[in-house]
Protein backbone atom coordinates (compact mmCIF):
# COMPACT_ATOMS: atom_id res chain seq x y z
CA UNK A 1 -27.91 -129.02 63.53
CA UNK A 2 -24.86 -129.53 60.91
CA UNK A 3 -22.21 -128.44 63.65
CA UNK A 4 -24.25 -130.88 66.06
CA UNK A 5 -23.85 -133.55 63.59
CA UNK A 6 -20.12 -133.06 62.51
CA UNK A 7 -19.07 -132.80 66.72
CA UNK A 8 -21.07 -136.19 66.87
CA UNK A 9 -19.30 -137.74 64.29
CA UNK A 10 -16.18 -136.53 65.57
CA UNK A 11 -16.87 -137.35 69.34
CA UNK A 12 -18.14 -140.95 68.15
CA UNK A 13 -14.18 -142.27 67.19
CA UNK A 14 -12.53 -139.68 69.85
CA UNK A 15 -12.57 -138.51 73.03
CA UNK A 16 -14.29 -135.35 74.42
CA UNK A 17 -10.80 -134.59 76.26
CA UNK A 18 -9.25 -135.08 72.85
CA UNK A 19 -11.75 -132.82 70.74
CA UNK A 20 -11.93 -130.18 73.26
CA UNK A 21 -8.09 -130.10 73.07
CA UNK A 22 -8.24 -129.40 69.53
CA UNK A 23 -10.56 -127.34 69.49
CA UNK A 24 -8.26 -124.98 72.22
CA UNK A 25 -5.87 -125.74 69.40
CA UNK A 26 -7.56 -123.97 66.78
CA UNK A 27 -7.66 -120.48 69.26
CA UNK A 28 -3.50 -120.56 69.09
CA UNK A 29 -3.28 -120.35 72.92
CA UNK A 30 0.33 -118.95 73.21
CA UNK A 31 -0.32 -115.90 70.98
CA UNK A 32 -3.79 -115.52 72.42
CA UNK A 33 -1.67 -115.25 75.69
CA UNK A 34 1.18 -113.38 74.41
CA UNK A 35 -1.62 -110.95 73.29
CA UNK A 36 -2.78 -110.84 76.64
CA UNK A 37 0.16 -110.11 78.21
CA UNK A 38 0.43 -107.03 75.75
CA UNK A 39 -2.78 -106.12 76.48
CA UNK A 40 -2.33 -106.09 79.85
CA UNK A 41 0.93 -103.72 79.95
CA UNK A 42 -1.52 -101.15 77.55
CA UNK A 43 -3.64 -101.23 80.85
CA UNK A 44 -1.55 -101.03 83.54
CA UNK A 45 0.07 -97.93 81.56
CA UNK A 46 -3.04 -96.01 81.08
CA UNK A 47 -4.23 -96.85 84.99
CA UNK A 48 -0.51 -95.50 86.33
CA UNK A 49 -0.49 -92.47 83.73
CA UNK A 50 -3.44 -91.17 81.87
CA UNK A 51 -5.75 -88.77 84.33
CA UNK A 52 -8.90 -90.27 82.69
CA UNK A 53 -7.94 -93.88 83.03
CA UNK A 54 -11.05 -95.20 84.93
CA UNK A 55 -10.89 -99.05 85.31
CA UNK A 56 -12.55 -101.29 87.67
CA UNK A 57 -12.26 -105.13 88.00
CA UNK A 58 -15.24 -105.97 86.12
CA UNK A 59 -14.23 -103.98 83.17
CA UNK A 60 -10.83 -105.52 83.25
CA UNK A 61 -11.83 -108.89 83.47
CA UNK A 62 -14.29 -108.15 80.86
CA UNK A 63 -11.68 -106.50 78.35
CA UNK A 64 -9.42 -109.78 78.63
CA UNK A 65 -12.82 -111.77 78.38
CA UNK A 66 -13.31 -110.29 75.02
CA UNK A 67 -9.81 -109.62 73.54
CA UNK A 68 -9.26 -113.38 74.36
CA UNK A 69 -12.54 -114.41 72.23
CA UNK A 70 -12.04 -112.15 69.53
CA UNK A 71 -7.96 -113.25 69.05
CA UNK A 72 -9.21 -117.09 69.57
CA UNK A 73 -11.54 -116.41 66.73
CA UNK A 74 -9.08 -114.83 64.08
CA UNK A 75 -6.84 -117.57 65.17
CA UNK A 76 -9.65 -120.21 64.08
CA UNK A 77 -10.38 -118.78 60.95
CA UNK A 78 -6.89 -117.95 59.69
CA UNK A 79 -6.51 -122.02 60.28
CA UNK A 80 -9.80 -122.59 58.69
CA UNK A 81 -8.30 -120.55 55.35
CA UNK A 82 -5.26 -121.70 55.36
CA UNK A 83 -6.22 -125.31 56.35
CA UNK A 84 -4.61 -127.08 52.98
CA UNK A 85 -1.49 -124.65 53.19
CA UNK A 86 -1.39 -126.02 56.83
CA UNK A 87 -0.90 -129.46 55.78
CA UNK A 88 1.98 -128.81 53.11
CA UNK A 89 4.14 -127.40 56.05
CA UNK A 90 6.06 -129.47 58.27
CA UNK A 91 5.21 -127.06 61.50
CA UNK A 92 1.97 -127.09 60.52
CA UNK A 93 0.72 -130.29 59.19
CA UNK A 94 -0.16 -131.55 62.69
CA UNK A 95 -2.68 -129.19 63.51
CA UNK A 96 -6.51 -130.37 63.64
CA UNK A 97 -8.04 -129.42 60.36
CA UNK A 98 -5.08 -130.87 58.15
CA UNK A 99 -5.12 -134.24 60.01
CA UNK A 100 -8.42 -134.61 60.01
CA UNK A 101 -8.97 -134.44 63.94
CA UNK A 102 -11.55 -131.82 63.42
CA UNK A 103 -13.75 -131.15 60.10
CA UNK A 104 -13.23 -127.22 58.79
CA UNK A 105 -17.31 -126.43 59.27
CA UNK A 106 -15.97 -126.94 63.31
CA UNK A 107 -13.32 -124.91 62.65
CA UNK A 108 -15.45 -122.05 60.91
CA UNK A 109 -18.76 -122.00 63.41
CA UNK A 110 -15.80 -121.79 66.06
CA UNK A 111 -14.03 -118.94 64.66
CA UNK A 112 -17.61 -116.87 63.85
CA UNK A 113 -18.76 -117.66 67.13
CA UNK A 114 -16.20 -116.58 69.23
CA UNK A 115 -15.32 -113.27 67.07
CA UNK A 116 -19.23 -112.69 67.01
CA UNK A 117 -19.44 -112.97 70.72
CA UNK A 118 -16.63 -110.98 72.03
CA UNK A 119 -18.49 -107.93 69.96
CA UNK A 120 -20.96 -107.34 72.56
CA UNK A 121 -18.83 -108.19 75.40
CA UNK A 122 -16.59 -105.40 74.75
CA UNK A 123 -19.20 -102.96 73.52
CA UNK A 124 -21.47 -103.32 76.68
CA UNK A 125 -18.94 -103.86 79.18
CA UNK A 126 -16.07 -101.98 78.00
CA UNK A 127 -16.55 -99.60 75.66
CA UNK A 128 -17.21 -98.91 72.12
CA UNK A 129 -13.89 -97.59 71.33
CA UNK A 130 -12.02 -101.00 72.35
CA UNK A 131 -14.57 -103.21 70.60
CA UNK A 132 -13.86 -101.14 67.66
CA UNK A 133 -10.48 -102.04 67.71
CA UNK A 134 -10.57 -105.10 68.99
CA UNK A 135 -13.15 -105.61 65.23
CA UNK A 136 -10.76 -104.16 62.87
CA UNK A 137 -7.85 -106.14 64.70
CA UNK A 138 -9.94 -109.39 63.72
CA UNK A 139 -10.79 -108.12 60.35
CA UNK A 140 -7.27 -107.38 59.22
CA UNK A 141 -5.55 -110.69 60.46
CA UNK A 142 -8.55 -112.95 58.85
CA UNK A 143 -9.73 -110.41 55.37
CA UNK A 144 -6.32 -109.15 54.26
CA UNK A 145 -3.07 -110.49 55.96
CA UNK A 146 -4.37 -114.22 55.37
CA UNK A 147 -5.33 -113.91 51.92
CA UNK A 148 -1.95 -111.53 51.56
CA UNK A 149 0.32 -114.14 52.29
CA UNK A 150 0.46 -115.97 49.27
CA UNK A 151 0.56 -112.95 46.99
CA UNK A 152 3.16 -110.69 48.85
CA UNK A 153 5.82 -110.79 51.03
CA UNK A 154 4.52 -107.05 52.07
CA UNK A 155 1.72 -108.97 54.11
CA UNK A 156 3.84 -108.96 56.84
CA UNK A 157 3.91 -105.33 57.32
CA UNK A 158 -0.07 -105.60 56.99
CA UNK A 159 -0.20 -108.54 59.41
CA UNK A 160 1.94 -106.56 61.96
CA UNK A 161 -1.09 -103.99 62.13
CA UNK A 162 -3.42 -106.33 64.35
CA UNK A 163 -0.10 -107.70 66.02
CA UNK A 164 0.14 -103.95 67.63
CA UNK A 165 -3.77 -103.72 68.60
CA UNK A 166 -3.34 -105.30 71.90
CA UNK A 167 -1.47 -102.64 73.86
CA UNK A 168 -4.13 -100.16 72.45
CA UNK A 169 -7.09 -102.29 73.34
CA UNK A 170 -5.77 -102.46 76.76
CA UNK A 171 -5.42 -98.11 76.99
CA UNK A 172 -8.53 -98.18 75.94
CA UNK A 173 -10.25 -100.02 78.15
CA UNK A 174 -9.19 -98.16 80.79
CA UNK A 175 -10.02 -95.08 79.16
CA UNK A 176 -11.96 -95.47 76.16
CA UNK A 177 -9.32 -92.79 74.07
CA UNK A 178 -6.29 -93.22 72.23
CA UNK A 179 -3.21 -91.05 73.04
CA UNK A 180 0.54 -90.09 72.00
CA UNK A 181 1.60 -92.83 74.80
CA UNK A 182 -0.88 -95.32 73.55
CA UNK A 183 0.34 -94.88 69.67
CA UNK A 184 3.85 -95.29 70.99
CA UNK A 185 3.12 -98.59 72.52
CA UNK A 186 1.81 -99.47 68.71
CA UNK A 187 4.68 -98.40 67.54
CA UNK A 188 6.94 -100.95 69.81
CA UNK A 189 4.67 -103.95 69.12
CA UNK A 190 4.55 -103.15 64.98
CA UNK A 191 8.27 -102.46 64.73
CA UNK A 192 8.93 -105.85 66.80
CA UNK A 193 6.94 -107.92 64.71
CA UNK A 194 8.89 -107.47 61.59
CA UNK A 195 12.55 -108.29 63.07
CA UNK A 196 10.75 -110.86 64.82
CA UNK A 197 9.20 -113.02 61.52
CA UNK A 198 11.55 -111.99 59.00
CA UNK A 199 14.13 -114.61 61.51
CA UNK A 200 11.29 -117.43 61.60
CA UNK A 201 11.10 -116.65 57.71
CA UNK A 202 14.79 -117.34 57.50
CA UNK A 203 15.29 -120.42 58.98
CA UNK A 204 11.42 -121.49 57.30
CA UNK A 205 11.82 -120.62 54.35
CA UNK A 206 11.30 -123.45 52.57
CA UNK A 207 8.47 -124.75 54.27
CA UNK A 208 7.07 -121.44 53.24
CA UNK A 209 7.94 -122.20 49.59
CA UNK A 210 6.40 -125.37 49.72
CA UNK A 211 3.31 -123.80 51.31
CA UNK A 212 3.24 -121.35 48.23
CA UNK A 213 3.24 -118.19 51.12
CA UNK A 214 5.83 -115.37 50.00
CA UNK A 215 7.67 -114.57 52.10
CA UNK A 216 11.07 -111.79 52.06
CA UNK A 217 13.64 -114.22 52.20
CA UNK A 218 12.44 -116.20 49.09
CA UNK A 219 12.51 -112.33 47.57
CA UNK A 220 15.46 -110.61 48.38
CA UNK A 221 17.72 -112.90 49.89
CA UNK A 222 19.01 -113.44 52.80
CA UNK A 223 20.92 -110.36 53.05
CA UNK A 224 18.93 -108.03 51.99
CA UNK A 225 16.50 -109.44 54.71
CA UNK A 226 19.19 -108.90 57.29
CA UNK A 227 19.33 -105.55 56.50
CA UNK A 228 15.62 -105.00 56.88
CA UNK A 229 16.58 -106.52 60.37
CA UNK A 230 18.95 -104.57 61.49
CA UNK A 231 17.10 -101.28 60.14
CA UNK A 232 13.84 -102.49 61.78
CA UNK A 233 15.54 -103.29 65.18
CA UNK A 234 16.94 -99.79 65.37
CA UNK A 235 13.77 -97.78 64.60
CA UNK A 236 12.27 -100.50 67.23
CA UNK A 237 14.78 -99.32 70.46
CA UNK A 238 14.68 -95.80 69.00
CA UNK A 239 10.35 -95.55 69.25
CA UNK A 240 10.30 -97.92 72.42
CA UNK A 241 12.84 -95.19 74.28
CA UNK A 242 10.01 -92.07 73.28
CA UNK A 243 8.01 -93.42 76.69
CA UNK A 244 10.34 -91.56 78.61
CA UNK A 245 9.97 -87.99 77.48
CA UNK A 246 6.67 -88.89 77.38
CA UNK A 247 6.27 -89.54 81.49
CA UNK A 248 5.53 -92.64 80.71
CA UNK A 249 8.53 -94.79 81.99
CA UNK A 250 11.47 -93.69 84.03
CA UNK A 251 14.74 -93.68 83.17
CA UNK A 252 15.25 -97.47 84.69
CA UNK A 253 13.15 -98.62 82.03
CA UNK A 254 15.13 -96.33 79.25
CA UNK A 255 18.48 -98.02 80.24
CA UNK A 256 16.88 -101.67 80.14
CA UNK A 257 15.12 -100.39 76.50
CA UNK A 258 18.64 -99.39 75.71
CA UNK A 259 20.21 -102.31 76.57
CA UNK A 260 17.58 -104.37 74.96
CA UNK A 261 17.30 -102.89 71.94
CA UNK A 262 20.75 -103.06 71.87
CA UNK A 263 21.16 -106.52 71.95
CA UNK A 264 18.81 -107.11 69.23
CA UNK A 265 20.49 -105.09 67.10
CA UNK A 266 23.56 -106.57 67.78
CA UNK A 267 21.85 -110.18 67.28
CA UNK A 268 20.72 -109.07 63.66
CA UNK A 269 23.77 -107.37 62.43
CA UNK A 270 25.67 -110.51 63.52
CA UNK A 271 24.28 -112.47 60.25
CA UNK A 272 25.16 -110.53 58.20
CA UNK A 273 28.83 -112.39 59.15
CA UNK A 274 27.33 -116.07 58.93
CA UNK A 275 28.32 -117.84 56.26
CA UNK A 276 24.82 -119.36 53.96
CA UNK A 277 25.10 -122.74 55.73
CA UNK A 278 25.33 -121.11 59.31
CA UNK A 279 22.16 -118.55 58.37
CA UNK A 280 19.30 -120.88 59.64
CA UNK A 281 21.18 -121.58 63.09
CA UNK A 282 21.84 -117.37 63.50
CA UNK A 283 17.89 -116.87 62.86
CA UNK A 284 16.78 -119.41 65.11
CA UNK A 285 18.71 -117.43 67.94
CA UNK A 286 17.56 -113.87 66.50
CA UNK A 287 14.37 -115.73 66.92
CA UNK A 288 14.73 -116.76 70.55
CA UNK A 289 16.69 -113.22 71.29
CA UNK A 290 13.65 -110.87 69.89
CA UNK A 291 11.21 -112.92 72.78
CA UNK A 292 13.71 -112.25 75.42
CA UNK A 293 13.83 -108.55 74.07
CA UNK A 294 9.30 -107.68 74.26
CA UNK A 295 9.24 -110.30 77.74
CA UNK A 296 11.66 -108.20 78.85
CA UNK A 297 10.83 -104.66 77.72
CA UNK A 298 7.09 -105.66 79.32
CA UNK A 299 8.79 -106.51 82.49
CA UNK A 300 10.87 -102.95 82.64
CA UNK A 301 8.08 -101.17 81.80
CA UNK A 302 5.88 -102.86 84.50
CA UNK A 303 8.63 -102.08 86.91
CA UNK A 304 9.33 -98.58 85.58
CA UNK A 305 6.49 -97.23 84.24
């Protein structure tokens, strides 16, 4: 009855097109489609290589079904935590809770509900191993990466746990085990991660200080977080070439993993020659290179694996 009332109050000086738009809003659609997308490649990996891959349609669409609910949800309640940090940052501050377009008890019954509902989805009509994952995924992002944030700049490495989940959700869907190929594919999506934030860290880094959220940067420096970079970006290409003596890719997709993880490196060692006025420009291009690097590494490995 309370949710009831607040969606009435809400609906009563808005829109339903408007409130169902923010309340899309609150699931984070391009990262609940980016994990999708990662998801899927897990899949079509185990179908192509693993002997006891056994996936029909149904299953499929029922694994996205759920991984999609239970990534919507984490996304809702990370916003419904972090709802007054939200509103001190600048690419933030626009979202529904902070403005006001949607109360934070929406927010909240949204993010149980969803989480609580892809559960039994992928239990039932998967299998228990995936909705396993797909649980301590949710648990991580929402319990201890959130909270993390504003004590440690070491959340990152914690938040970059769930990050990986979605290739492994995917292999196990299609064959309800984990193997050596299926940890490797973790591997790519943690090591990723890190380059990948410590650049929007760089050129956010005082939005993040205004938030109160620690973040490397405001730490170490610039430098040093350069250097984490780089180092990160190698061990990245290095673990991403391993699907090849595994069977798992040919050697089309070890050349494009070469030449991709290549670039990145390249992209991260180049600020360490920026000057300290130049260093937000150089991350907002490390930024835009490391999604060009995991679109394309998906796409090689959909082609070569």
């Amino acid at each position: 009855m309370e949710v009831t009332s607040s969606l009435s109050v809400e609906r009563s000086s808005r829109s339903v097109r408007s409130i169902l738009r923010d309340i899309v809003a609150l699931a984070k659609p391009r990262i609940t489609f980016m994990v999708l997308v990662t998801m899927g490649g897990g899949m079509g990996l185990a179908v192509r290589h693993d002997p006891a891959a056994n996936l029909t349609l149904p299953t499929a669409l029922f694994a996205l079904l759920g991984t999609g609910l239970i990534v919507a949800g984490a996304n809702a309640l990370n916003m419904y935590i972090e709802r007054e940090i939200d509103g001190r940052m600048d690419r933030t501050k626009d979202r529904p809770l902070p403005t006001g377009r949607l109360s934070a008890k929406t927010a909240l019954v949204f993010g149980i509900a969803t989480s609580a509902a892809a559960v039994p989805i992928l239990a039932v009509f998967v299998n228990i191993t995936t909705a396993l994952f797909a649980v301590l995924a949710n648990l991580i992002y929402v319990l201890a990466y959130t909270p993390l944030k504003q004590r440690s700049q070491h959340a990152l490495l914690v938040g970059a746990v769930p990050g990986a989940i979605p290739p492994l959700l995917g292999y196990t869907a299609a064959t309800g085990s984990v193997s050596l190929i299926a940890l490797v594919l973790f591997g790519v999506m943690f090591f990723w991660q890190i380059p990948h934030f410590l650049a929007i860290a760089l050129f956010r880094k005082g939005d993040y200080a205004r938030a109160g959220l620690v973040v490397t940067p405001n730490v170490i420096g610039d430098r040093d977080t350069i250097h984490s970079m780089i180092r990160y970006s190698i061990v990245l290409t290095v673990v991403s070439l391993l699907l090849v003596p595994l069977h798992a890719a040919n050697m089309l997709y070890g050349v494009s993993a070469l030449v991709l993880g290549g670039g990145f490196i390249a992209i991260s060692a180049a600020g360490l020659w920026v000057d300290r006025f130049s260093v937000k420009k150089w991350a907002r291009s490390a930024f835009a290179v490391s999604i060009l690097y995991v679109v394309g590494l998906f796409a090689a490995l959909m082609v070569g694996g």
